[in-house]
C-alpha atoms as a PDB file:
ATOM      1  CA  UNK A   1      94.428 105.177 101.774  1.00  0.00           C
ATOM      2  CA  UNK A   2      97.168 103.004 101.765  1.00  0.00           C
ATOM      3  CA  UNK A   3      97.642 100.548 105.357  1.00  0.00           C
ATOM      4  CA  UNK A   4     101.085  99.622 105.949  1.00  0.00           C
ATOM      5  CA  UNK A   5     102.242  97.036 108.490  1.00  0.00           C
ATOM      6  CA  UNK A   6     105.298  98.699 109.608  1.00  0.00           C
ATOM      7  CA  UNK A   7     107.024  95.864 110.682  1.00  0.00           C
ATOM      8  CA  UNK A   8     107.201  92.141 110.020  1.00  0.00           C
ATOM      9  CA  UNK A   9     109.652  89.336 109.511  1.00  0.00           C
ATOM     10  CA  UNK A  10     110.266  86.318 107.406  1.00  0.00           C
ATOM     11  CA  UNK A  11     112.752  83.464 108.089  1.00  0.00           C
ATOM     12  CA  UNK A  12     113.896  80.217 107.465  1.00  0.00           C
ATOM     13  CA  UNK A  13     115.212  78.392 111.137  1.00  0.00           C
ATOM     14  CA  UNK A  14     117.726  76.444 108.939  1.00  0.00           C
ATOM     15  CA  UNK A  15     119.127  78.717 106.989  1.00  0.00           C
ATOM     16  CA  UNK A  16     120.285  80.911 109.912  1.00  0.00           C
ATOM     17  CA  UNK A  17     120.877  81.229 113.663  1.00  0.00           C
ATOM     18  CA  UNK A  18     118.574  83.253 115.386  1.00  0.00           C
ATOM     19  CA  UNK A  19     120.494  84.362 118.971  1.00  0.00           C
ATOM     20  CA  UNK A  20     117.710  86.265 119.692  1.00  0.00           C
ATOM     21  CA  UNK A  21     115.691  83.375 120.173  1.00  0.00           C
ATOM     22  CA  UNK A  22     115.506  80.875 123.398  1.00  0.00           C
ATOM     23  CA  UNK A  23     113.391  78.235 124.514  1.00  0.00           C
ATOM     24  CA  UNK A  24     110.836  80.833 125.805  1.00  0.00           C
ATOM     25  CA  UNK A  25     110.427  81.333 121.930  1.00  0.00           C
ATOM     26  CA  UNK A  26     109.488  77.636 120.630  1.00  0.00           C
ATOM     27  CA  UNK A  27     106.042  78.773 119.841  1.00  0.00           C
ATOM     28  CA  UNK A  28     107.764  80.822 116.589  1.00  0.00           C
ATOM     29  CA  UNK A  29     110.870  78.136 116.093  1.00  0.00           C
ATOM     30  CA  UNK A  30     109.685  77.914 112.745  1.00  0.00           C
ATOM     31  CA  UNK A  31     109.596  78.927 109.247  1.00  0.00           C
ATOM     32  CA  UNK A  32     107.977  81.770 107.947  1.00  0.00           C
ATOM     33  CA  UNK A  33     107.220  82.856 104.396  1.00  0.00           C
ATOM     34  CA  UNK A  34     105.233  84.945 102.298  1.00  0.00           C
ATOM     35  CA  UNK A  35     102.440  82.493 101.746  1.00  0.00           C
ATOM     36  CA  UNK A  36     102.039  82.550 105.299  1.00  0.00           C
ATOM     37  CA  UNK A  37     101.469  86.258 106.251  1.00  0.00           C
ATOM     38  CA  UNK A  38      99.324  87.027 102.946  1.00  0.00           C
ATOM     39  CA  UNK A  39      95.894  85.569 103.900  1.00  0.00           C
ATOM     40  CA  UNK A  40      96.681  87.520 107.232  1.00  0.00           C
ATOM     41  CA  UNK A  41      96.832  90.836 105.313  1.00  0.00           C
ATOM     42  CA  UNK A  42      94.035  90.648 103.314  1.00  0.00           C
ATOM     43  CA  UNK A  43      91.754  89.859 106.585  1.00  0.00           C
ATOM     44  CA  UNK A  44      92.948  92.859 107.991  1.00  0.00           C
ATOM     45  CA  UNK A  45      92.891  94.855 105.291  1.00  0.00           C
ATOM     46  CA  UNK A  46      96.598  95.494 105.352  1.00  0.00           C
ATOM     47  CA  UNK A  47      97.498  96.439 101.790  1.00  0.00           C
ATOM     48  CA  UNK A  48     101.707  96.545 102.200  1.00  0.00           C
ATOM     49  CA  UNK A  49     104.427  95.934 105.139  1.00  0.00           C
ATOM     50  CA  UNK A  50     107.840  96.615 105.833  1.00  0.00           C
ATOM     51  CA  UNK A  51     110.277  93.975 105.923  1.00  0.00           C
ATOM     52  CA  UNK A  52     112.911  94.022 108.414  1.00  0.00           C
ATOM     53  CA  UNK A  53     116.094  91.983 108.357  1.00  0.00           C
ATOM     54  CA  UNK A  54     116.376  89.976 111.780  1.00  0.00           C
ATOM     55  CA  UNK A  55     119.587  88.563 111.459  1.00  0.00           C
ATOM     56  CA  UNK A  56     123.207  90.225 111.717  1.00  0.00           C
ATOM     57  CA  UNK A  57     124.592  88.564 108.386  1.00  0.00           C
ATOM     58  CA  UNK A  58     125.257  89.230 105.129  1.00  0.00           C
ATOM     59  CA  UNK A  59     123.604  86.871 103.758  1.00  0.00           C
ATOM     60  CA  UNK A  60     120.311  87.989 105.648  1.00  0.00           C
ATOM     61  CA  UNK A  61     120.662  90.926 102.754  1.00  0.00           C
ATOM     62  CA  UNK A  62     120.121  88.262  99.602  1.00  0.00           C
ATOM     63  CA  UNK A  63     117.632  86.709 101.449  1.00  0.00           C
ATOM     64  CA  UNK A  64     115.559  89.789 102.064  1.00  0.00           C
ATOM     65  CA  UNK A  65     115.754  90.634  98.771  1.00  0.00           C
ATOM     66  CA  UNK A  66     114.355  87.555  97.293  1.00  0.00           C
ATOM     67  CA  UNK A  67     111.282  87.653  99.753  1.00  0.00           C
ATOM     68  CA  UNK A  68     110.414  91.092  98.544  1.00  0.00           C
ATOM     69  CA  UNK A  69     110.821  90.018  95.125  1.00  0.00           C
ATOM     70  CA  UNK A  70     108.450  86.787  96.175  1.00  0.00           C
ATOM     71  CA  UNK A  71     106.033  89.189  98.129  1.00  0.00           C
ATOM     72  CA  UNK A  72     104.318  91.588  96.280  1.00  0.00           C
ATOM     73  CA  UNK A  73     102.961  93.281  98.981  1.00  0.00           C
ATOM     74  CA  UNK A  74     106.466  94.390 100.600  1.00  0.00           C
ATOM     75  CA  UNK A  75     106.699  97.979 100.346  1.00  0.00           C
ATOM     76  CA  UNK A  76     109.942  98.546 101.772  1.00  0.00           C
ATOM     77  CA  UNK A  77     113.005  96.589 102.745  1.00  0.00           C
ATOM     78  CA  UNK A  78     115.188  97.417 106.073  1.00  0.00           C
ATOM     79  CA  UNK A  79     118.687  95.404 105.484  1.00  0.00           C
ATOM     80  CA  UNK A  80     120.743  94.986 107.850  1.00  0.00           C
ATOM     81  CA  UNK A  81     124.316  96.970 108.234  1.00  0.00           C
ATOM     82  CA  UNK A  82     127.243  96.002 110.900  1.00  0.00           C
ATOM     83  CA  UNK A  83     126.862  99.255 112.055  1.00  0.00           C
ATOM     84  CA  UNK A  84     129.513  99.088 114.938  1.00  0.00           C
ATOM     85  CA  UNK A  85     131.701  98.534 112.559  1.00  0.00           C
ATOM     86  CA  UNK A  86     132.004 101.817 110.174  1.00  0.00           C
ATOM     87  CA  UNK A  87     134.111 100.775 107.922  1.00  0.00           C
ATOM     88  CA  UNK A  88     132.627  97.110 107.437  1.00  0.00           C
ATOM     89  CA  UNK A  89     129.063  98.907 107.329  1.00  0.00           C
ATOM     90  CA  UNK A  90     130.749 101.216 104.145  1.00  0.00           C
ATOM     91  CA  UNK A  91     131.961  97.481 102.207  1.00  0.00           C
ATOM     92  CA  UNK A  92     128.624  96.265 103.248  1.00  0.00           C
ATOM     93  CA  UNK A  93     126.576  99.152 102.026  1.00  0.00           C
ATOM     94  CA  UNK A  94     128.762  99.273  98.975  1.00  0.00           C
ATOM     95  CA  UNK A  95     128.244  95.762  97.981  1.00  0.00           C
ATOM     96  CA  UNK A  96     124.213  95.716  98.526  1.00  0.00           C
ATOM     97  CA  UNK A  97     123.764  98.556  96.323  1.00  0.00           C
ATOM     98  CA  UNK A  98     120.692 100.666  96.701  1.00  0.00           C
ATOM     99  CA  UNK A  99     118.018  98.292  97.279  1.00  0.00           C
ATOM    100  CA  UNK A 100     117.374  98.825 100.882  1.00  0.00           C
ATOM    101  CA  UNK A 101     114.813 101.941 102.319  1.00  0.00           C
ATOM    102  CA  UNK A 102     116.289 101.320 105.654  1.00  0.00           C
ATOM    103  CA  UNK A 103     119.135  99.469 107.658  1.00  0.00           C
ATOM    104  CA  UNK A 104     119.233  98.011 111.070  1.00  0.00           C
ATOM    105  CA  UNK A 105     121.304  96.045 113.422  1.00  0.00           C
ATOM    106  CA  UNK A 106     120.331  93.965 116.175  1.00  0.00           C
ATOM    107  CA  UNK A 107     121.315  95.639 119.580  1.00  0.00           C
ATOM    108  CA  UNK A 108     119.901  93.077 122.471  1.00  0.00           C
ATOM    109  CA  UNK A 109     120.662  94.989 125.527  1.00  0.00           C
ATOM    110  CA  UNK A 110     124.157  95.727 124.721  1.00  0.00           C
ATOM    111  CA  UNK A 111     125.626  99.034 125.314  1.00  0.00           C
ATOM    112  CA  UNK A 112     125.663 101.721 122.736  1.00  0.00           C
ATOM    113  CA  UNK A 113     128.584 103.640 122.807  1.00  0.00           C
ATOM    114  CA  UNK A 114     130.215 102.917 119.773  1.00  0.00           C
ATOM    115  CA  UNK A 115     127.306 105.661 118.487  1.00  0.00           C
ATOM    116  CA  UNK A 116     128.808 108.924 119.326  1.00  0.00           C
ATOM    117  CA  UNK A 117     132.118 108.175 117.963  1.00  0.00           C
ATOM    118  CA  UNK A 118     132.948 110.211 115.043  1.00  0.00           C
ATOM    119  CA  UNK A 119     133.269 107.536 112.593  1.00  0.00           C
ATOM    120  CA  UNK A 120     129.641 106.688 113.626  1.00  0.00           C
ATOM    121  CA  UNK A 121     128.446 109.990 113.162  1.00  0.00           C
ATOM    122  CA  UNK A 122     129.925 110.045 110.336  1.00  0.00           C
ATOM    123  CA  UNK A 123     128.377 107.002 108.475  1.00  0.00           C
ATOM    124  CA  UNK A 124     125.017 108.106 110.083  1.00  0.00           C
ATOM    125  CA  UNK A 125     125.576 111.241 108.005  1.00  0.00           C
ATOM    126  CA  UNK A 126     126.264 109.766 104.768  1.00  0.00           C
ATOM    127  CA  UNK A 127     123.627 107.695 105.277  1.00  0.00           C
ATOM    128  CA  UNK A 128     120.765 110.485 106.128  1.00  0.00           C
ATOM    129  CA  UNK A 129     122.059 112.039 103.128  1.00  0.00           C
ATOM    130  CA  UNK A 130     121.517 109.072 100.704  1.00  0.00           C
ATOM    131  CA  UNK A 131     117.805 109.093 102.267  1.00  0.00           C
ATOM    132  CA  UNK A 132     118.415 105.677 104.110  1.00  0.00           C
ATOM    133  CA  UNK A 133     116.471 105.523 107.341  1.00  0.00           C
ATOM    134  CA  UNK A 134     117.788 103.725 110.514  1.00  0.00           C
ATOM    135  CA  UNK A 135     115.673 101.693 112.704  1.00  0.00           C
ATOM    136  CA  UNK A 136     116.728 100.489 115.998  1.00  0.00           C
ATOM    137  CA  UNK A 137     115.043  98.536 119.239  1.00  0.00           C
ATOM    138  CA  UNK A 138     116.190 100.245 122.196  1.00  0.00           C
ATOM    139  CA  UNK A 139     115.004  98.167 125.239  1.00  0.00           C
ATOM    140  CA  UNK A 140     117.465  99.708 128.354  1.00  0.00           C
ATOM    141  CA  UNK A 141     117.413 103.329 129.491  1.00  0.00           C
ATOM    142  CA  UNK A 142     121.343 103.998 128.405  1.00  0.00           C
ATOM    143  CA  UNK A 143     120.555 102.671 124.911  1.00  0.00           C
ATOM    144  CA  UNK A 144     117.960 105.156 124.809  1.00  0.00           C
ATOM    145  CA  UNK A 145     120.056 108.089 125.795  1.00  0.00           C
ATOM    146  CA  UNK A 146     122.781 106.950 123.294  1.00  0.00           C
ATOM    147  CA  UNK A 147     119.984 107.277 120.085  1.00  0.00           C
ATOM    148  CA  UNK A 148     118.269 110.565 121.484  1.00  0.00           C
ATOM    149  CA  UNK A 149     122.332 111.843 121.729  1.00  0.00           C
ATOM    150  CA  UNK A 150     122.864 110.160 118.110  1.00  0.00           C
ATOM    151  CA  UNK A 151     119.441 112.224 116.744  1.00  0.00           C
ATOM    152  CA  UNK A 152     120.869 115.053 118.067  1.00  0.00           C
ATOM    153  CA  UNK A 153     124.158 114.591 116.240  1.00  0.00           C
ATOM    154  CA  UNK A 154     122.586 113.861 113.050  1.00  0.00           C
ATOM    155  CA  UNK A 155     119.736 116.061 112.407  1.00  0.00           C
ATOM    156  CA  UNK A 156     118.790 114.822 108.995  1.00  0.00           C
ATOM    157  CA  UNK A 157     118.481 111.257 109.986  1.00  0.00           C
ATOM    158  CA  UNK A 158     115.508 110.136 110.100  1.00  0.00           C
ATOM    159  CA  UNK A 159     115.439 107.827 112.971  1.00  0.00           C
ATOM    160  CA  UNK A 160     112.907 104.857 113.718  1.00  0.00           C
ATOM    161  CA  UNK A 161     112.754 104.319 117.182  1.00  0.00           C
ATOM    162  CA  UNK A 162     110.545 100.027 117.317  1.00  0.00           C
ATOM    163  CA  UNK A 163     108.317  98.663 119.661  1.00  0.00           C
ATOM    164  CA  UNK A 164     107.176 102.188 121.341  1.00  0.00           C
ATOM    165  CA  UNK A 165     110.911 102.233 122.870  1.00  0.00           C
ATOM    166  CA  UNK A 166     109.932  99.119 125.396  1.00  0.00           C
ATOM    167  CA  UNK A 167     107.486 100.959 127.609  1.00  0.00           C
ATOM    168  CA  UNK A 168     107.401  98.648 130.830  1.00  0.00           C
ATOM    169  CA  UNK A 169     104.065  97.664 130.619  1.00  0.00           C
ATOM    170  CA  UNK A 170     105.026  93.869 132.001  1.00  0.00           C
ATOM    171  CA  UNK A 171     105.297  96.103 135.392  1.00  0.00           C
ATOM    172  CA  UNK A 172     103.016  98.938 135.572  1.00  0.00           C
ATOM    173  CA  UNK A 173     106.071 101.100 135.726  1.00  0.00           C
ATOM    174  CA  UNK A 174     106.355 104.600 133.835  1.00  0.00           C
ATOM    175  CA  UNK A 175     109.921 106.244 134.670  1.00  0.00           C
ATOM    176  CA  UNK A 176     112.885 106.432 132.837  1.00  0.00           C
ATOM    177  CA  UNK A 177     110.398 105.956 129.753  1.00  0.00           C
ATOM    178  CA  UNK A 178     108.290 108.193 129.579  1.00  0.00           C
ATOM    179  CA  UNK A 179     110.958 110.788 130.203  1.00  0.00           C
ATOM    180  CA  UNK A 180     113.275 109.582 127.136  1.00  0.00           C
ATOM    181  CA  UNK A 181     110.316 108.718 124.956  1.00  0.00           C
ATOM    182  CA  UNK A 182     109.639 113.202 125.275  1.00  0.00           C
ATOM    183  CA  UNK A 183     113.024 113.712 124.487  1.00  0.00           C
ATOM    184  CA  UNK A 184     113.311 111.289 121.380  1.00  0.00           C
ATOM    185  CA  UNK A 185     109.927 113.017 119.784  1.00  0.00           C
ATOM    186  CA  UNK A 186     111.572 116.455 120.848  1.00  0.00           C
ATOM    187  CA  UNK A 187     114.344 115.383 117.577  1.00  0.00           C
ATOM    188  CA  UNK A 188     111.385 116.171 114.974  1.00  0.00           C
ATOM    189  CA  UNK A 189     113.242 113.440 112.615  1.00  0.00           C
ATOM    190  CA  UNK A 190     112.443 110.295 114.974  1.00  0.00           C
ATOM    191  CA  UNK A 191     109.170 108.444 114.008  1.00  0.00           C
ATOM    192  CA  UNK A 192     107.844 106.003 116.628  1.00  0.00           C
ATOM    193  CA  UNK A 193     106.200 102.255 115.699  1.00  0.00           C
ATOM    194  CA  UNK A 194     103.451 101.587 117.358  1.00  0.00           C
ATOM    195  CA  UNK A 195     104.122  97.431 118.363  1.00  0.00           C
ATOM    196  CA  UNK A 196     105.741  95.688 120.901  1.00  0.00           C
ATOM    197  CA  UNK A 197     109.116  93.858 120.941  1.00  0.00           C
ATOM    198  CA  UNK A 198     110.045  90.220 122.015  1.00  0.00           C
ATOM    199  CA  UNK A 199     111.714  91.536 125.395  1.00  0.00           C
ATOM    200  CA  UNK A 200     108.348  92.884 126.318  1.00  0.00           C
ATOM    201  CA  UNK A 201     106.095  89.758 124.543  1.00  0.00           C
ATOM    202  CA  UNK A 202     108.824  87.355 126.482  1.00  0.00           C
ATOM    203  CA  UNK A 203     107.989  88.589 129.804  1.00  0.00           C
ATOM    204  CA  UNK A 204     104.400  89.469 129.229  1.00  0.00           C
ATOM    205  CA  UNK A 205     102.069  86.442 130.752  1.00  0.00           C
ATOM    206  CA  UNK A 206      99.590  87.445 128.115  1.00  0.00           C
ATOM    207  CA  UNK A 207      98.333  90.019 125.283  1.00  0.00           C
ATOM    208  CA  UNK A 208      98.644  93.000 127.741  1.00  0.00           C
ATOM    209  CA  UNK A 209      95.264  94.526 127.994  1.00  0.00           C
ATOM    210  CA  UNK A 210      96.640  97.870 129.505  1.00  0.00           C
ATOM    211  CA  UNK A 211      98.546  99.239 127.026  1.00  0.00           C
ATOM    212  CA  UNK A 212      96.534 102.602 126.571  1.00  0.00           C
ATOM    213  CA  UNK A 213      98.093 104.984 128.742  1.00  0.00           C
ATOM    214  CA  UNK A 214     101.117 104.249 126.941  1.00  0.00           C
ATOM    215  CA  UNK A 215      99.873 104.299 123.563  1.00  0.00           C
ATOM    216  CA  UNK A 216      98.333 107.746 124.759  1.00  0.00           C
ATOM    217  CA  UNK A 217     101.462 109.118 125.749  1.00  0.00           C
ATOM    218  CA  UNK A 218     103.244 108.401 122.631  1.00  0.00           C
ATOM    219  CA  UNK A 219     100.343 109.949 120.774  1.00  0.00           C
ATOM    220  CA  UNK A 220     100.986 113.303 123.036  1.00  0.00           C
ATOM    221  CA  UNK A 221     104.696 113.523 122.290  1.00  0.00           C
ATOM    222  CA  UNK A 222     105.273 112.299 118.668  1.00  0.00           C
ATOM    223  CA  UNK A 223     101.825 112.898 117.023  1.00  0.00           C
ATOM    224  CA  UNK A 224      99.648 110.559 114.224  1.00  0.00           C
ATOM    225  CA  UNK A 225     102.173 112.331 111.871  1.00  0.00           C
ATOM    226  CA  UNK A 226     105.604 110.574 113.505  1.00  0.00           C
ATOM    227  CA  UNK A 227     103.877 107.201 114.649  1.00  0.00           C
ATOM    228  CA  UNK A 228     103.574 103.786 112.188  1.00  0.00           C
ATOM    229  CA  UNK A 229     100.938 101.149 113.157  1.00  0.00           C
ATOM    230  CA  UNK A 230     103.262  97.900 113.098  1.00  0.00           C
ATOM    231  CA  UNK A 231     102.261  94.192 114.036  1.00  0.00           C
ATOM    232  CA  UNK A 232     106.083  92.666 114.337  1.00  0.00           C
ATOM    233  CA  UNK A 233     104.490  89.344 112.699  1.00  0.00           C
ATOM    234  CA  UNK A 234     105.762  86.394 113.909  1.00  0.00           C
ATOM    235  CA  UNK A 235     107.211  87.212 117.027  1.00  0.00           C
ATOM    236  CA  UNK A 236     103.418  88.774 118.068  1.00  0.00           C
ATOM    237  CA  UNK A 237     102.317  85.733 117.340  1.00  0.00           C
ATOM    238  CA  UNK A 238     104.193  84.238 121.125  1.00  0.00           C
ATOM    239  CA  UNK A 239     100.889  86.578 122.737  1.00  0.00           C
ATOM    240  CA  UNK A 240      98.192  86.993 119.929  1.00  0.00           C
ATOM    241  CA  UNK A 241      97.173  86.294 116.405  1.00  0.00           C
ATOM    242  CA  UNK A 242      98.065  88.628 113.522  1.00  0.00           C
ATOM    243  CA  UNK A 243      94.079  89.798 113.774  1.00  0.00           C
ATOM    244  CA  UNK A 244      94.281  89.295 117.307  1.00  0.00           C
ATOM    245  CA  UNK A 245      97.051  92.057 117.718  1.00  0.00           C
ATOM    246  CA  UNK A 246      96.382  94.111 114.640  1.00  0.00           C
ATOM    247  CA  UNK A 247      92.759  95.024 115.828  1.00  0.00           C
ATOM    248  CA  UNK A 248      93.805  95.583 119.341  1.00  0.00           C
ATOM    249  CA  UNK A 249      96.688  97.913 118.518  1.00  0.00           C
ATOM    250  CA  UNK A 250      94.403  99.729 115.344  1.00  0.00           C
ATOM    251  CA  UNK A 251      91.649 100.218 117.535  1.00  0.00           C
ATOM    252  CA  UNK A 252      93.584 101.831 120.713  1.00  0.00           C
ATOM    253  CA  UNK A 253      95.255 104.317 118.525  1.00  0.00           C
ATOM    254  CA  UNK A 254      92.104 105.651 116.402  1.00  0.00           C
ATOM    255  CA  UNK A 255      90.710 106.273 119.553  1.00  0.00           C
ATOM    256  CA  UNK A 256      93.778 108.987 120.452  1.00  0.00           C
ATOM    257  CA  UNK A 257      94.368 110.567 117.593  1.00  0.00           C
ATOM    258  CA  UNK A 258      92.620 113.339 114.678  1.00  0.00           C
ATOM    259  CA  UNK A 259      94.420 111.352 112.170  1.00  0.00           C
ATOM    260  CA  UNK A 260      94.577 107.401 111.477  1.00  0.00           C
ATOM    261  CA  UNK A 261      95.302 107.829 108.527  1.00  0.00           C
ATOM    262  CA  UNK A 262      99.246 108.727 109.079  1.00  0.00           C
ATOM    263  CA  UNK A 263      99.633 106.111 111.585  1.00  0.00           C
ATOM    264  CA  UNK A 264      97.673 103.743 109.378  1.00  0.00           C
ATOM    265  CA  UNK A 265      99.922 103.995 106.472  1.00  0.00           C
ATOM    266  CA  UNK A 266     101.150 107.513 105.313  1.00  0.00           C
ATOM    267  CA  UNK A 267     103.826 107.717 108.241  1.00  0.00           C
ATOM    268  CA  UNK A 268     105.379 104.449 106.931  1.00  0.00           C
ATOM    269  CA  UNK A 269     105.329 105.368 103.706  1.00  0.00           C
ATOM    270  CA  UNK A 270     107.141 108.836 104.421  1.00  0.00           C
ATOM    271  CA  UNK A 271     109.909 107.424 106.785  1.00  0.00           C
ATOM    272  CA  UNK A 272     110.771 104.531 104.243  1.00  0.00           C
ATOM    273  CA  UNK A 273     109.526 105.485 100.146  1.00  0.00           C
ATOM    274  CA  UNK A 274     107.749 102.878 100.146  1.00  0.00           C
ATOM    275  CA  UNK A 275     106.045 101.294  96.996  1.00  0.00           C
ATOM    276  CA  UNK A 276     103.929 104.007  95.073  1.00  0.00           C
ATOM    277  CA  UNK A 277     105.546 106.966  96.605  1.00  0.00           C
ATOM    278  CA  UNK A 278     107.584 109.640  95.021  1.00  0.00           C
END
């Protein structure tokens, strides 16, 4: 079996702004290669990972490329695309080539409309059809509805939905989420990653140690076979260790489902063709 880490980042601070970082963040205001995170792997017996872009740039693209070049334990690349922009996502894609498994943008908590025009739907299309996967971090209940209406739309995308779609664990809450999170896994192309995001980590006091009805709920409505064990390495690391949260989060799931083995690694490596796959 084959254990993917669905999820993790590398950056260099000077090389590139990071908006989505504040002063609640100073504990990860620094660099991050792939020397750093591969003693971390083999102690937790990670054997590949998923790198996702985590800037809105171009020249986030080159640099992702060189780190999985550097890393030979990256299994998949998610670039990033301007995907508001249709016809600056198209140049973009264009001048990348075919090196990327999946594309994302960074949404923060702004609205989503610009999905369910038809020039979105559109390059969602083309890209389902060239096999590209989309992930996305939707942290408000409208951003939400705008991906389960975009899933609809586009039946043949396969969708990646991070961070267990932001379940409000910071305040014991359950509604809208749980609600939306049923009607992603009802679109049977949306796969779920089992992690949390930095809006949750940032107003978390510490490692939540209630996560479990959550985790169990995702299990009932997506299934081992549509959910991806993922750390989100370094931003994790404002709450918990990488063996700190990788153990927690392993150990929670393999309690819920018949199958760790999907959510452990073959998930992953169906949703993005990773490394070794056909």
């Amino acid at each position: 079996m084959t254990v993917i880490d669905a999820h993790q980042h590398f950056w260099r601070v000077s090389a590139q702004e990071q908006p989505w970082r504040d002063d609640r963040h100073r504990a990860i205001a620094r660099d991050y290669a792939p020397d750093d995170l591969a003693a971390e792997l083999a102690a937790a017996g990670v054997d590949q990972t998923v790198l996702i872009q985590s800037v809105d740039e171009p020249a986030e693209n080159e640099r992702l490329v060189r780190y999985a070049e550097e890393a030979s334990y990256v299994g998949a690349v998610v670039g990033w695309l301007p995907l508001n922009d249709p016809a600056a996502a198209q140049a973009e894609w264009k001048r990348v080539g075919a090196g990327f498994h999946g594309v994302r943008c960074l949404i923060g908590r702004d609205p989503l409309e610009w999905l369910n025009k038809p020039e979105s739907v559109e390059l969602f299309t083309e890209l389902a059809a060239a096999g590209i996967s989309w992930d996305v971090v939707p942290v408000t209940a409208e951003q939400t509805a705008a991906v389960i209406r975009l899933a609809e739309a586009v039946p043949g995308l396969r969708i990646v939905v991070d961070h267990l779609g932001r379940p409000p664990v910071d305040t014991d809450g359950w509604e809208p989420w749980a609600t939306q999170l049923a009607e992603l896994a009802a679109a049977p192309q949306v796969g779920l990653k089992v992690s949390l995001g930095i809006d949750l980590l940032t107003a978390l006091p510490a490692w939540p140690g209630h996560v479990d009805r959550y985790l169990a709920w995702a299990v009932e409505c997506f299934g081992a076979d549509r959910l991806m064990l993922a750390s989100n390495w370094p931003v994790v690391l404002l709450k918990a260790s990488y063996q700190q949260a990788w153990s927690a989060l392993r150990s929670a799931v393999e309690c819920l489902v018949d199958d760790p083995a999907a959510v452990l690694g073959r998930t992953a490596a169906r949703y993005y063709r990773t490394k070794g796959q056909s």
